[in-house]
Protein backbone atom coordinates (compact mmCIF):
# COMPACT_ATOMS: atom_id res chain seq x y z
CA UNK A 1 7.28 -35.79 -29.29
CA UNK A 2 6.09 -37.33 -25.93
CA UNK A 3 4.45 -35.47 -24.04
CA UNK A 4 5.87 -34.77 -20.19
CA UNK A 5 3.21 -35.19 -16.98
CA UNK A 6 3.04 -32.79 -14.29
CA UNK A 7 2.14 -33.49 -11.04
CA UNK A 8 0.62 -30.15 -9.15
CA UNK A 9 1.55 -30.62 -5.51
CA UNK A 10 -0.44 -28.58 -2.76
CA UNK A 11 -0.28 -28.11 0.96
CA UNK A 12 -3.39 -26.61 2.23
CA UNK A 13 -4.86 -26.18 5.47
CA UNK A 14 -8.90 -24.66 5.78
CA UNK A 15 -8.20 -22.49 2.13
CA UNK A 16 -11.66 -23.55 0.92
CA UNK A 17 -12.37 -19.92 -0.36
CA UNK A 18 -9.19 -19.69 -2.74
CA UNK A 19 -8.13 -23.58 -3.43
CA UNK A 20 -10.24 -24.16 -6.70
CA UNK A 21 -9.14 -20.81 -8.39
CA UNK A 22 -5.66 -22.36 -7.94
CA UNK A 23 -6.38 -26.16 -9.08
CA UNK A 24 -8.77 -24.61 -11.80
CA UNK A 25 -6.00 -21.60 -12.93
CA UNK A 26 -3.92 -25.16 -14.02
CA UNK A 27 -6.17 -28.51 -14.79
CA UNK A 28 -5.61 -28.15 -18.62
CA UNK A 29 -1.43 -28.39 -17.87
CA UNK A 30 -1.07 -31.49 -15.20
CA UNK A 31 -2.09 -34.80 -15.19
CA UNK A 32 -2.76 -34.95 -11.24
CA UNK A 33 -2.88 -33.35 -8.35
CA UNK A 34 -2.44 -34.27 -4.86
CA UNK A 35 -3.06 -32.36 -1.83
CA UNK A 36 -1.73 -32.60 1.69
CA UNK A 37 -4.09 -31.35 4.09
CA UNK A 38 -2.80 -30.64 7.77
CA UNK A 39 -5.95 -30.45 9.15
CA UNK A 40 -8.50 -28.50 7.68
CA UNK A 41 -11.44 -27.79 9.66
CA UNK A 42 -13.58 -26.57 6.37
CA UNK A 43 -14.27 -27.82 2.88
CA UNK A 44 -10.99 -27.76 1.48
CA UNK A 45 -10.29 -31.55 0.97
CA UNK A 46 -14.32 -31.80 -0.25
CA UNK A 47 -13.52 -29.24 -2.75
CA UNK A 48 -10.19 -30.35 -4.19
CA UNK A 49 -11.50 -33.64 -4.28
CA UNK A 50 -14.34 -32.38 -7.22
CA UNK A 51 -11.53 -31.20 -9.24
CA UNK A 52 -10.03 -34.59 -9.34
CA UNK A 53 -7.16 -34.35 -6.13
CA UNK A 54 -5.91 -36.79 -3.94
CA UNK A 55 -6.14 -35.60 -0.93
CA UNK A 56 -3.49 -37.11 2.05
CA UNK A 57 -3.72 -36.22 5.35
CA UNK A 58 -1.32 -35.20 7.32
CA UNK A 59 -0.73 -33.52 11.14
CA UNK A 60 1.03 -30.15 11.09
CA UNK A 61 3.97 -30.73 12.46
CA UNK A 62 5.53 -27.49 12.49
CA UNK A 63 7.53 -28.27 9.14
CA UNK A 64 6.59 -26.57 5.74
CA UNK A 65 9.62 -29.09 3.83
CA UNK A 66 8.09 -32.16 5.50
CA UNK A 67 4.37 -31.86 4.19
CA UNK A 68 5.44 -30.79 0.24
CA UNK A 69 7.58 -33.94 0.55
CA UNK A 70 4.67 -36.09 1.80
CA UNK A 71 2.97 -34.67 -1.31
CA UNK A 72 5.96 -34.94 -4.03
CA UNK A 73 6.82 -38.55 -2.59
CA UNK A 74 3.10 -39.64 -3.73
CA UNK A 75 3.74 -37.78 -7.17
CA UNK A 76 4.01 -39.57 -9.99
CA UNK A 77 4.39 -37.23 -13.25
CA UNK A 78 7.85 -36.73 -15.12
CA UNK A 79 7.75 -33.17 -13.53
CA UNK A 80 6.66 -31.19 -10.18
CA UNK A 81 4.52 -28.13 -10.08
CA UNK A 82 4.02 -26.19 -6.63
CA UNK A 83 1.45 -23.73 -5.82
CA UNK A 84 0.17 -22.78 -2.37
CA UNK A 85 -3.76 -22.32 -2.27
CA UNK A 86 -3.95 -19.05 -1.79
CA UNK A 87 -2.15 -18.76 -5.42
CA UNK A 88 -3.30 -19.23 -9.12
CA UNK A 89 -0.82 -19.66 -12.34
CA UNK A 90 -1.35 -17.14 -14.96
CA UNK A 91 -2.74 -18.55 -18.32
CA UNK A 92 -0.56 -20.04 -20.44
CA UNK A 93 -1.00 -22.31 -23.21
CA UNK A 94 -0.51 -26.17 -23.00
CA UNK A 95 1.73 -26.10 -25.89
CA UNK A 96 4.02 -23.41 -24.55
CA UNK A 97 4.32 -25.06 -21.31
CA UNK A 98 5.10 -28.74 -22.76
CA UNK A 99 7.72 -26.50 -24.40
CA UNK A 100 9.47 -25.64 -21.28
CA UNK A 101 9.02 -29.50 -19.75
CA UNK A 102 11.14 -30.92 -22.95
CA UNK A 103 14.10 -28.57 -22.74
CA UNK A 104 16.95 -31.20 -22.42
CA UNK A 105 19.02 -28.90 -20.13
CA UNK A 106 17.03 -27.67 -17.47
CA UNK A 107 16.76 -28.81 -13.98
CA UNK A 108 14.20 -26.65 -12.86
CA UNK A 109 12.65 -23.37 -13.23
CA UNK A 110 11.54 -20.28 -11.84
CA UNK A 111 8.86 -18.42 -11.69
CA UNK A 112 7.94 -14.92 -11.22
CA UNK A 113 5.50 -14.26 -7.89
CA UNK A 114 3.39 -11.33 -7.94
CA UNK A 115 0.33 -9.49 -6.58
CA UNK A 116 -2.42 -9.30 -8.35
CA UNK A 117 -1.54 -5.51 -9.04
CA UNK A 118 1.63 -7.27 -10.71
CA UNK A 119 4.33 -5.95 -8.18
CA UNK A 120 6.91 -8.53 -6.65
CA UNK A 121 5.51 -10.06 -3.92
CA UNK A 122 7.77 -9.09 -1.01
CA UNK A 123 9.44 -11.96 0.96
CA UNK A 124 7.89 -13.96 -1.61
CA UNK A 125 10.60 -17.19 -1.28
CA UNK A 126 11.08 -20.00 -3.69
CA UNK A 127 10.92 -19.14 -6.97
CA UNK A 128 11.34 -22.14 -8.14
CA UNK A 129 8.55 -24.44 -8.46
CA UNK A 130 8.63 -26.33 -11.39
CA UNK A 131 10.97 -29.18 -11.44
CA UNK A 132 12.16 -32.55 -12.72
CA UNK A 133 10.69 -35.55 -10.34
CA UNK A 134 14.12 -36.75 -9.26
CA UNK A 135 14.85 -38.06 -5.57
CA UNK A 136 17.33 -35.61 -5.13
CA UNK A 137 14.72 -32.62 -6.38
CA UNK A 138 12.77 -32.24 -2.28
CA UNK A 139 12.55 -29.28 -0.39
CA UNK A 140 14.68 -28.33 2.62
CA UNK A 141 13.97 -26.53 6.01
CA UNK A 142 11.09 -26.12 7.83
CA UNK A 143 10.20 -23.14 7.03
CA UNK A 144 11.22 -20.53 3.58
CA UNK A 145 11.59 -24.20 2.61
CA UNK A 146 13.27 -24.96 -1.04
CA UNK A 147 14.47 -27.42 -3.06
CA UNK A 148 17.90 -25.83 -3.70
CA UNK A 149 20.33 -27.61 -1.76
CA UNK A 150 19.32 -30.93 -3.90
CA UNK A 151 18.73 -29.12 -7.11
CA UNK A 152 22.21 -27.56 -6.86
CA UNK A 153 23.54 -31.38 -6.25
CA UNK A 154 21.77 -32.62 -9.07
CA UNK A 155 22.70 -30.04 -11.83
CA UNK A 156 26.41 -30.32 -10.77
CA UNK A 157 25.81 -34.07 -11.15
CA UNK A 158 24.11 -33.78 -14.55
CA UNK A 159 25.28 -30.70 -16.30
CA UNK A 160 21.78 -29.23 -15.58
CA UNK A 161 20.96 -25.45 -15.18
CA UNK A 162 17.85 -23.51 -13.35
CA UNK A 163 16.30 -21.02 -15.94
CA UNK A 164 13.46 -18.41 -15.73
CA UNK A 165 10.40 -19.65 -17.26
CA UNK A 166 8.83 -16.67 -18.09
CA UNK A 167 5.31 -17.90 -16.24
CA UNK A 168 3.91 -15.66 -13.35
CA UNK A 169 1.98 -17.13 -10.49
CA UNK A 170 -0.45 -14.60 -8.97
CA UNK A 171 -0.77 -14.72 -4.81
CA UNK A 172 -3.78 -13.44 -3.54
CA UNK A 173 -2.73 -12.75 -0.24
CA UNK A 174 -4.65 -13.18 2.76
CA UNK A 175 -7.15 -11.19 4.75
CA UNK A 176 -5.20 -9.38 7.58
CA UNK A 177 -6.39 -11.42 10.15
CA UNK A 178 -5.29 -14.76 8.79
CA UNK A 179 -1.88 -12.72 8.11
CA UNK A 180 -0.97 -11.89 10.95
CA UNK A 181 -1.66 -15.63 12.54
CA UNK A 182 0.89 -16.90 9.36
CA UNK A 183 3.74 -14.39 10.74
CA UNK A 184 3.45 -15.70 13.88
CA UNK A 185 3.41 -19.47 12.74
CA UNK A 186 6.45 -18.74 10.95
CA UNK A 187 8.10 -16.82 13.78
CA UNK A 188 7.41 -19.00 16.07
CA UNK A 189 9.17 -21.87 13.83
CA UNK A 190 12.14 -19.82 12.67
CA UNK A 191 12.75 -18.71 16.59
CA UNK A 192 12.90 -22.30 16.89
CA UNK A 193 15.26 -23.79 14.12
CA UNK A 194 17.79 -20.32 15.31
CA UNK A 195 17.51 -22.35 18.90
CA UNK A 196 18.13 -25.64 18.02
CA UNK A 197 20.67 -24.53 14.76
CA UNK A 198 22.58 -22.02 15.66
CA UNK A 199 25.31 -22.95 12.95
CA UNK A 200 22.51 -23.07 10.00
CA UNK A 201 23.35 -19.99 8.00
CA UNK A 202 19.93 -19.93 6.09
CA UNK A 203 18.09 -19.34 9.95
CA UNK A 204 20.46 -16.62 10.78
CA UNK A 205 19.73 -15.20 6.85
CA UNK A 206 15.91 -15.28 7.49
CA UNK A 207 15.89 -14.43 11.01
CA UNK A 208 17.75 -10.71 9.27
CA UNK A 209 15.68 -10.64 6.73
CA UNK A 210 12.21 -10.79 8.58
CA UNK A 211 13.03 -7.47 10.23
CA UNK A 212 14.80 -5.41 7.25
CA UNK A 213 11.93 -2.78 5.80
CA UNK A 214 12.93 -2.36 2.55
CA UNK A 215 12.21 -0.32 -0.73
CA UNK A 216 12.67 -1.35 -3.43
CA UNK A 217 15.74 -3.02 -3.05
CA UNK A 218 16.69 -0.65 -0.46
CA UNK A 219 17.21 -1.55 3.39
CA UNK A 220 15.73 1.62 5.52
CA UNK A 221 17.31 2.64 8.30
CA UNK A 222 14.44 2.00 10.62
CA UNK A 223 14.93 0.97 14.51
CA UNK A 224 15.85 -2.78 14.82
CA UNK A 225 18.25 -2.23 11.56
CA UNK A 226 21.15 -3.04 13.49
CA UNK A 227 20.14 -6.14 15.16
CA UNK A 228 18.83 -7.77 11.40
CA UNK A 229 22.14 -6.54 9.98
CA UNK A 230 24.05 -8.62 12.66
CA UNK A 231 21.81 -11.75 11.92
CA UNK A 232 22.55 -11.48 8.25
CA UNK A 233 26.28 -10.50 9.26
CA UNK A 234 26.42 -13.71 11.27
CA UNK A 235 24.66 -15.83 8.12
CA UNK A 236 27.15 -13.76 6.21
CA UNK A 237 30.66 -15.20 8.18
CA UNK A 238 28.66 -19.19 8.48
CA UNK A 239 28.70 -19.30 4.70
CA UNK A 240 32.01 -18.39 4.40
CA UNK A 241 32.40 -16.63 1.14
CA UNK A 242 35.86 -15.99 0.57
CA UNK A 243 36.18 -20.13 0.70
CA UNK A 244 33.28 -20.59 -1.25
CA UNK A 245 32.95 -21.41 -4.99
CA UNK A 246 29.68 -20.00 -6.74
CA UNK A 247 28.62 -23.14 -7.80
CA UNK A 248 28.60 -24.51 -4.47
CA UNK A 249 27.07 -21.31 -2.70
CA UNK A 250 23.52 -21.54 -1.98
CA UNK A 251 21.16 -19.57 -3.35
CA UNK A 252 20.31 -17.07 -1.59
CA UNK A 253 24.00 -15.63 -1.16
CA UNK A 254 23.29 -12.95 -4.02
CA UNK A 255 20.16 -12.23 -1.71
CA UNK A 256 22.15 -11.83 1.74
CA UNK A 257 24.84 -9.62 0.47
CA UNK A 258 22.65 -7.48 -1.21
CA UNK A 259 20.77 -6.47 1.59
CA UNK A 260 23.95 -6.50 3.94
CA UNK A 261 25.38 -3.86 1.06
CA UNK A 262 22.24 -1.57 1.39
CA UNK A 263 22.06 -1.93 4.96
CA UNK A 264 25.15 -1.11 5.30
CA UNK A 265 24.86 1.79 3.11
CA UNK A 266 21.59 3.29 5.02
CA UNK A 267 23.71 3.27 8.31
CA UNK A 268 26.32 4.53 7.00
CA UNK A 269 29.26 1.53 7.11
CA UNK A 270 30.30 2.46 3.61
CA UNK A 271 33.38 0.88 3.79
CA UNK A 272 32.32 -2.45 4.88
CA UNK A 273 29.28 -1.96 2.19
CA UNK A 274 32.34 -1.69 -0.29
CA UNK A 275 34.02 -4.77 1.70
CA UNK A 276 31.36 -7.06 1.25
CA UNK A 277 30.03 -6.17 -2.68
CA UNK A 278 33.73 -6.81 -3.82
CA UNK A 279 33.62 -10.39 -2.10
CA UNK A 280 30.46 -11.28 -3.54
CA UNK A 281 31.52 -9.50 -6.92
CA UNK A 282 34.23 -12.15 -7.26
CA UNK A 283 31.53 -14.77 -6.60
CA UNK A 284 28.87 -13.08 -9.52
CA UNK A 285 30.45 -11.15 -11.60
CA UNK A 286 27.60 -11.20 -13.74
CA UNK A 287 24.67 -11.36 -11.33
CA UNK A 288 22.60 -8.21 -11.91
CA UNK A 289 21.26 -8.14 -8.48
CA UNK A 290 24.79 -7.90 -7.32
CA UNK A 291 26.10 -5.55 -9.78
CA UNK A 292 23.40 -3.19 -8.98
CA UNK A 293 24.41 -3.07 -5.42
CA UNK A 294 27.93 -3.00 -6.21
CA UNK A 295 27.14 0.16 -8.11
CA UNK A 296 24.96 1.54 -5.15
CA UNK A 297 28.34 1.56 -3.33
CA UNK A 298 30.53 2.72 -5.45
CA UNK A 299 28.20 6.13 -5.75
CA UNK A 300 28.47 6.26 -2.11
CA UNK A 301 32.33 6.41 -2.34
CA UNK A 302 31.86 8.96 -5.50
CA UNK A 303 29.34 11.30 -3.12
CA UNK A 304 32.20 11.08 0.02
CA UNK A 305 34.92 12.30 -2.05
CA UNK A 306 33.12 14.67 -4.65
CA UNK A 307 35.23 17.60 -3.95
CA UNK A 308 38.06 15.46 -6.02
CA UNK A 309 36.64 14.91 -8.96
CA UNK A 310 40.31 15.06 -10.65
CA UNK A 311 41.36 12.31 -8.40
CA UNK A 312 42.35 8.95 -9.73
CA UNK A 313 40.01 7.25 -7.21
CA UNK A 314 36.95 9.32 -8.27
CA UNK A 315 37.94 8.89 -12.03
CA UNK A 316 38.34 5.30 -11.82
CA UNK A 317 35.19 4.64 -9.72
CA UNK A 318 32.96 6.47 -12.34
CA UNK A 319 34.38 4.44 -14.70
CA UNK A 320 33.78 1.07 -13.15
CA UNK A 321 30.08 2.06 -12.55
CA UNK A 322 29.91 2.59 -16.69
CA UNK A 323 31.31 -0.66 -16.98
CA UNK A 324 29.03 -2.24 -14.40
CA UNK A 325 25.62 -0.92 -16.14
CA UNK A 326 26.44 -1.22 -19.61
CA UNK A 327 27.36 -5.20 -18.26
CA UNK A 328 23.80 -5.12 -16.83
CA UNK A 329 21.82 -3.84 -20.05
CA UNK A 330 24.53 -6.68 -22.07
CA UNK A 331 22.31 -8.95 -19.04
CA UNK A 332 18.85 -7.59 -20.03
CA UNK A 333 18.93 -8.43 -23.62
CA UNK A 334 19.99 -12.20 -22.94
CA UNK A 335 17.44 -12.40 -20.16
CA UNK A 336 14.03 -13.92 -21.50
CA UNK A 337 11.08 -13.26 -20.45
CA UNK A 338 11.13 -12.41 -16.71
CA UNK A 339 8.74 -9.49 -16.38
CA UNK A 340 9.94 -8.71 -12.68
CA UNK A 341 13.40 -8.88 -13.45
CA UNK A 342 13.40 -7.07 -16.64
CA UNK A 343 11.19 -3.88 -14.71
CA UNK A 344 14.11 -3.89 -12.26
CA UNK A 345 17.38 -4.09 -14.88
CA UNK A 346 15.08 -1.73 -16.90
CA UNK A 347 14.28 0.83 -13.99
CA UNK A 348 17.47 1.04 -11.65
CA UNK A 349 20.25 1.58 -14.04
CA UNK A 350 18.48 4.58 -15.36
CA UNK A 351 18.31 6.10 -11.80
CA UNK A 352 21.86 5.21 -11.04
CA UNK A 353 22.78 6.68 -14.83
CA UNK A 354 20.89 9.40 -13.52
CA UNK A 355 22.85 10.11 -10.43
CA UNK A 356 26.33 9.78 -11.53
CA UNK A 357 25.49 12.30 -14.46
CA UNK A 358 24.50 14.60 -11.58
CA UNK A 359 27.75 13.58 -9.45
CA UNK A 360 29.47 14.58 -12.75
CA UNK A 361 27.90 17.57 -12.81
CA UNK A 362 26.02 17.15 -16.02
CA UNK A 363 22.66 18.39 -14.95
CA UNK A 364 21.15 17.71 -18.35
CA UNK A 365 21.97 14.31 -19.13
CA UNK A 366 20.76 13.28 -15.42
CA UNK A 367 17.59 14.95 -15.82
CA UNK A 368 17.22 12.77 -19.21
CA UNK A 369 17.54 9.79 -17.49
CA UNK A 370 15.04 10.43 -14.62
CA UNK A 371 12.68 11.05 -16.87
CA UNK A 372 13.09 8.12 -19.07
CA UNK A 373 12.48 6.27 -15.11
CA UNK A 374 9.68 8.18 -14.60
CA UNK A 375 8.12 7.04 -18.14
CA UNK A 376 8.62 3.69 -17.13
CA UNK A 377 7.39 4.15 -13.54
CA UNK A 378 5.34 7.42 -12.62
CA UNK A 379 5.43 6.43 -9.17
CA UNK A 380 9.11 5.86 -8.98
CA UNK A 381 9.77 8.01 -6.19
CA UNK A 382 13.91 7.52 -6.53
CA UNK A 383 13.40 9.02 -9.96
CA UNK A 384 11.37 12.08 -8.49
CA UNK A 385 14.70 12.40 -5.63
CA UNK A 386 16.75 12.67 -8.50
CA UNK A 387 15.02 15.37 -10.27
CA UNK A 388 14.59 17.25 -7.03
CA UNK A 389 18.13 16.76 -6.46
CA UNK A 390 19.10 18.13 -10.30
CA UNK A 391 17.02 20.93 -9.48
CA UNK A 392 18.89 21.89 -6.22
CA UNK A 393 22.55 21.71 -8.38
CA UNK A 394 20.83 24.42 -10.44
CA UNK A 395 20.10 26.84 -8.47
CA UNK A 396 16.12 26.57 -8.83
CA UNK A 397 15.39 25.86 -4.69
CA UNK A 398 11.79 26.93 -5.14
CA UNK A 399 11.05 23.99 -7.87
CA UNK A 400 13.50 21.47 -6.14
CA UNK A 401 11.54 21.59 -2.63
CA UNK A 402 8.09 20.74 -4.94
CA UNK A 403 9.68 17.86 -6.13
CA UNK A 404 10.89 16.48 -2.60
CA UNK A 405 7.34 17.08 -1.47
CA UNK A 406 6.31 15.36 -4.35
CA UNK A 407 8.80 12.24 -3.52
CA UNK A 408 7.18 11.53 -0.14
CA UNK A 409 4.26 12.16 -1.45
CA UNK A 410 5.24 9.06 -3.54
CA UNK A 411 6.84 7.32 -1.45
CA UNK A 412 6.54 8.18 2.88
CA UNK A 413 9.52 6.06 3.25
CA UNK A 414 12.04 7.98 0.65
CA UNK A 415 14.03 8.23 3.98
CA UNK A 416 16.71 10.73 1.16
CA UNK A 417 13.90 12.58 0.70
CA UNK A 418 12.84 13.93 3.84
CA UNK A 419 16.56 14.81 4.70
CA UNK A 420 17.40 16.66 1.47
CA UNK A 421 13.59 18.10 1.95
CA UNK A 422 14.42 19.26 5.80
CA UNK A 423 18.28 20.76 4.64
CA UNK A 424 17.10 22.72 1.61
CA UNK A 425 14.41 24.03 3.70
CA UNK A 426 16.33 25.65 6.54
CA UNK A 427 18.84 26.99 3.96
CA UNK A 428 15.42 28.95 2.14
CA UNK A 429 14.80 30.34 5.40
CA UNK A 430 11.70 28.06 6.61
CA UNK A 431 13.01 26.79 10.00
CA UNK A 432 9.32 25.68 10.92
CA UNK A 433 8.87 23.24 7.88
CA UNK A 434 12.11 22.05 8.29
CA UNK A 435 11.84 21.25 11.65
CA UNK A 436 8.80 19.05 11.05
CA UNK A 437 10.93 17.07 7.97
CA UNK A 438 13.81 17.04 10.21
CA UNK A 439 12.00 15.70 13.28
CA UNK A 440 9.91 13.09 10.85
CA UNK A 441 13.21 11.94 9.49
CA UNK A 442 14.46 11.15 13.06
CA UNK A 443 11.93 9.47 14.38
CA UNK A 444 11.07 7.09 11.37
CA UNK A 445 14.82 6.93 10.29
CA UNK A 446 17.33 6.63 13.48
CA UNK A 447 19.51 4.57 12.37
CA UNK A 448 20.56 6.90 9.51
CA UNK A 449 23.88 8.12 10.49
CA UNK A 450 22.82 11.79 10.18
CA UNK A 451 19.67 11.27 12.59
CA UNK A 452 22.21 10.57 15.45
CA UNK A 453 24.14 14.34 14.96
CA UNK A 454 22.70 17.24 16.05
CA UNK A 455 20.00 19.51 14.07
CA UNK A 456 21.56 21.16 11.56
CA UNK A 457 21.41 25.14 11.83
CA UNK A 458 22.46 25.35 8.14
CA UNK A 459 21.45 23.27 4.79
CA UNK A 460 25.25 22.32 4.71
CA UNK A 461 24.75 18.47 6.07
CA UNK A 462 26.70 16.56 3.12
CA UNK A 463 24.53 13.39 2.93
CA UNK A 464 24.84 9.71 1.56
C-alpha cells in the first residue's frame, strides 16, 4: 500500500513560544510543512525553519481564508493538515493515521478541539482540518474561515463523506493579554464583513453567536440575549430552511438552530423554540445535536401543561421524547471514536431521562438517572438541579435547598438553580436568603421571562 503525504499548513504571526510544540507534536506524520507568516516581529519563522518549514511571507490583510490558502496553494502532499501555533496534535501512531488517509470514501475529517484539561474548546470553529488536496478543498471567509462550502461541492460531486477521525488537537490558549487583542482582531473583521455583507448568513450567524453565554449547550438568558438571538434569527430567515435540502445546507445550520432553540427556550418563546426544532428536525432527523434540542423543547411543552398529564398532547409528547433518546443512544453506538461527542450523547440524555421521569412523577427512576450523570460527571451541575428538584417533589425541602446550593456552587451560572433556590426558600419561610437568590437571579439573568414579573411573595412561580 502507498503511502499518502501530508502537508501541515500553518499561519502564524510572533507564536515563537508555542510553534515548535505544534510542528514537533506532528513531524513523524507529514512530509512538509509550510508556514505563512504575516509578520512576525520574533523568532517564529527562525524557529520553524529548524524543524524543516517553509516559511512564506505574507502581509496581514485582515483575512484568516486568504493566508491558509497562500499556504495550501504552495502544498504539495496528497492530503492537508491544519493546526494554528498555539495548538499541538495528540499522539497518534503513523500507522493509524496512514489508516485514516487511505479510506477510499472520505473527503475530509474532523477533529475533536480541546483544552488541555480535555473540555471542548468553546467557539472552537472548524473542525475539520484534515483533508484531500483538491482545488475545490480551500477555506472560505475571512474570518471562522472553513473549507465547507467547497468540501460540500466536492463530496456531492464525488460521492464523498466528512467523518470523525477520532484524533484530538490540544489548544493551549493564550495568555489573557494576547486574548483579548485576538477578540478584538476578530471583531473588528466580523463588524466589517456584517457592513459590507449584509446578505451573508454565516456573518449574521457569528455576529449571534459571539454574544450568546452559554452552558453547556445552553444559551443563558444574560443582557444582550435578545439582540444575538435576532442576529442568528436574521442568519436563520437568509438560509432559508424550509427551501433548503440538507445536503445543500451549510454546516453550521445544526449549530444556528440549536442555539436559536435554547435561546429561545431561556427567554421564554417556547413556541417559536418548538417552531424552529421541527424545521430543522425535518432537515436532521438523525443529527444528535438537533435531537437533543428538539427534546429540550418538547420538556418545555411537557412542564407548561403538567397539570394534564391524561391529555393526548402530554401523552404523545412523552412519547416522542422516548423515541428521540433511544434514536440518540441507536447514534452513540455507530459513532466512533469522538471523545467530545460521545461525553455529550453519553451525559445529556441521562439528564433529560432524568427529568421526564420526574415530569412523570416517578421520583425513583429520575433520581437513578441523575446519578448515573453524576458518575459520569461529578461536576455536572444539571444533574445536581435534577436531584434538588426530585427532592422538592418529595417533600424533603430541607435536603432539596442543599442540593441547589450545591448546584451553584457547581455551576454560578445554573440560572434554574438560583430561581428554584430563591422560590423554595420563601415558601420555608427564609425571606432574607431568598431575597439575595432572587435579586442574584435578576441581575445576572434578565432576560429570563420570570426576572421581568414581580417578586414572588409565595414559592408558587411555575418555572421553565
Amino acid at each position: 500500500m502507498k503511502r499518502k503525504t501530508v502537508s501541515l499548513c500553518m499561519i502564524a504571526r510572533d507564536e515563537e513560544a508555542t510553534i515548535g510544540t505544534t510542528i514537533k507534536s506532528v513531524l513523524a506524520l507529514v512530509d512538509e510543512i509550510i508556514v505563512v507568516d504575516t509578520g512576525s516581529r520574533d523568532n517564529t519563522a527562525i524557529i520553524a525553519e529548524g524543524y524543516g518549514a517553509r516559511v512564506l511571507d505574507a502581509p496581514w490583510e485582515d483575512d484568516f481564508a486568504a493566508a491558509r490558502n497562500r499556504a495550501i496553494d504552495a502544498a504539495g502532499g496528497d492530503w492537508i493538515l491544519v493546526l494554528d501555533a498555539d495548538e499541538y496534535l495528540q499522539s497518534v501512531r503513523p500507522v493509524d493515521f496512514q489508516r485514516l488517509l487511505h479510506a477510499p470514501r472520505v473527503a475530509a475529517y474532523t477533529l475533536d478541539v480541546v483544552d488541555d484539561s480535555g473540555r471542548e474548546v468553546p467557539g472552537g470553529g472548524n473542525r475539520v482540518r484534515l483533508f484531500r488536496n483538491h482545488p475545490l478543498l480551500r477555506f472560505s471567509y475571512p474570518i471562522h474561515d472553513n473549507v465547507e462550502a467547497g468540501l460540500g461541492a466536492y463530496c456531492r460531486a464525488t460521492g464523498h463523506e466528512v467523518v470523525a477521525s477520532g484524533l484530538t488537537v490540544i489548544n493551549e490558549g493564550l495568555g489573557a493579554e494576547r486574548a483579548q487583542q485576538a477578540a478584538r482582531r476578530k471583531q473588528r473583521i466580523l463588524r466589517l464583513a456584517r457592513r459590507e455583507r449584509p446578505d451573508e448568513p454565516y456573518f449574521a450567524y457569528l455576529n449571534g453567536c459571539c454574544s450568546l453565554q452559554m452552558l453547556g449547550d445552553d444559551v443563558l438568558p444574560t443582557a444582550g440575549v435578545e439582540a444575538a438571538l435576532a442576529e442568528m434569527e436574521a442568519a436563520w430567515n437568509l438560509v432559508g430552511v424550509a427551501d433548503r435540502e440538507a445536503a445543500e445546507a451549510p454546516g453550521w445550520l445544526p449549530d444556528l438552530g440549536c442555539r436559536l432553540i435554547s435561546g429561545r427556550l431561556a427567554t421564554g418563546a417556547l413556541a417559536r423554540a418548538r417552531r424552529i426544532a421541527a424545521d430543522l428536525l425535518a432537515l436532521y432527523p438523525h443529527e444528535p445535536c438537533v435531537l437533543l434540542q428538539g427534546v429540550a423543547a418538547d420538556l418545555a411543552r411537557l412542564r407548561e401543561i403538567r397539570g394534564a398529564q391524561g391529555s393526548l398532547e402530554f401523552r404523545q409528547t412523552a412519547a416522542r421524547i422516548e423515541s428521540w433518546l433511544e434514536r440518540i443512544a441507536d447514534h452513540r453506538l455507530r459513532a466512533g471514536a469522538s471523545g467530545v461527542e460521545n461525553r455529550r450523547l453519553a451525559l445529556y440524555p441521562l439528564r433529560y431521562r432524568g427529568e421526564l421521569a420526574l415530569l412523570l412523577g416517578r421520583v425513583s427512576e429520575a433520581v437513578t438517572w441523575f446519578e448515573q450523570a453524576l458518575d459520569l460527571d461529578p461536576s455536572y451541575s444539571q444533574a445536581w438541579l435534577g436531584m434538588a428538584e426530585c427532592c422538592e417533589f418529595a417533600g424533603d425541602r430541607k435536603r432539596a435547598l442543599k442540593l441547589y446550593l450545591r448546584t451553584v456552587a457547581a455551576c454560578p451560572d445554573n440560572y434554574r438553580a438560583w430561581l428554584q433556590g430563591s422560590l423554595l426558600m420563601r415558601g420555608m419561610d427564609c425571606p432574607g436568603n431568598a431575597r439575595t437568590w432572587w435579586n442574584r437571579f435578576c441581575s445576572n439573568f434578565p432576560a429570563h421571562p420570570a426576572a421581568r414579573l414581580p417578586e414572588p411573595v409565595t414559592g408558587e412561580l411555575q418555572t421553565c
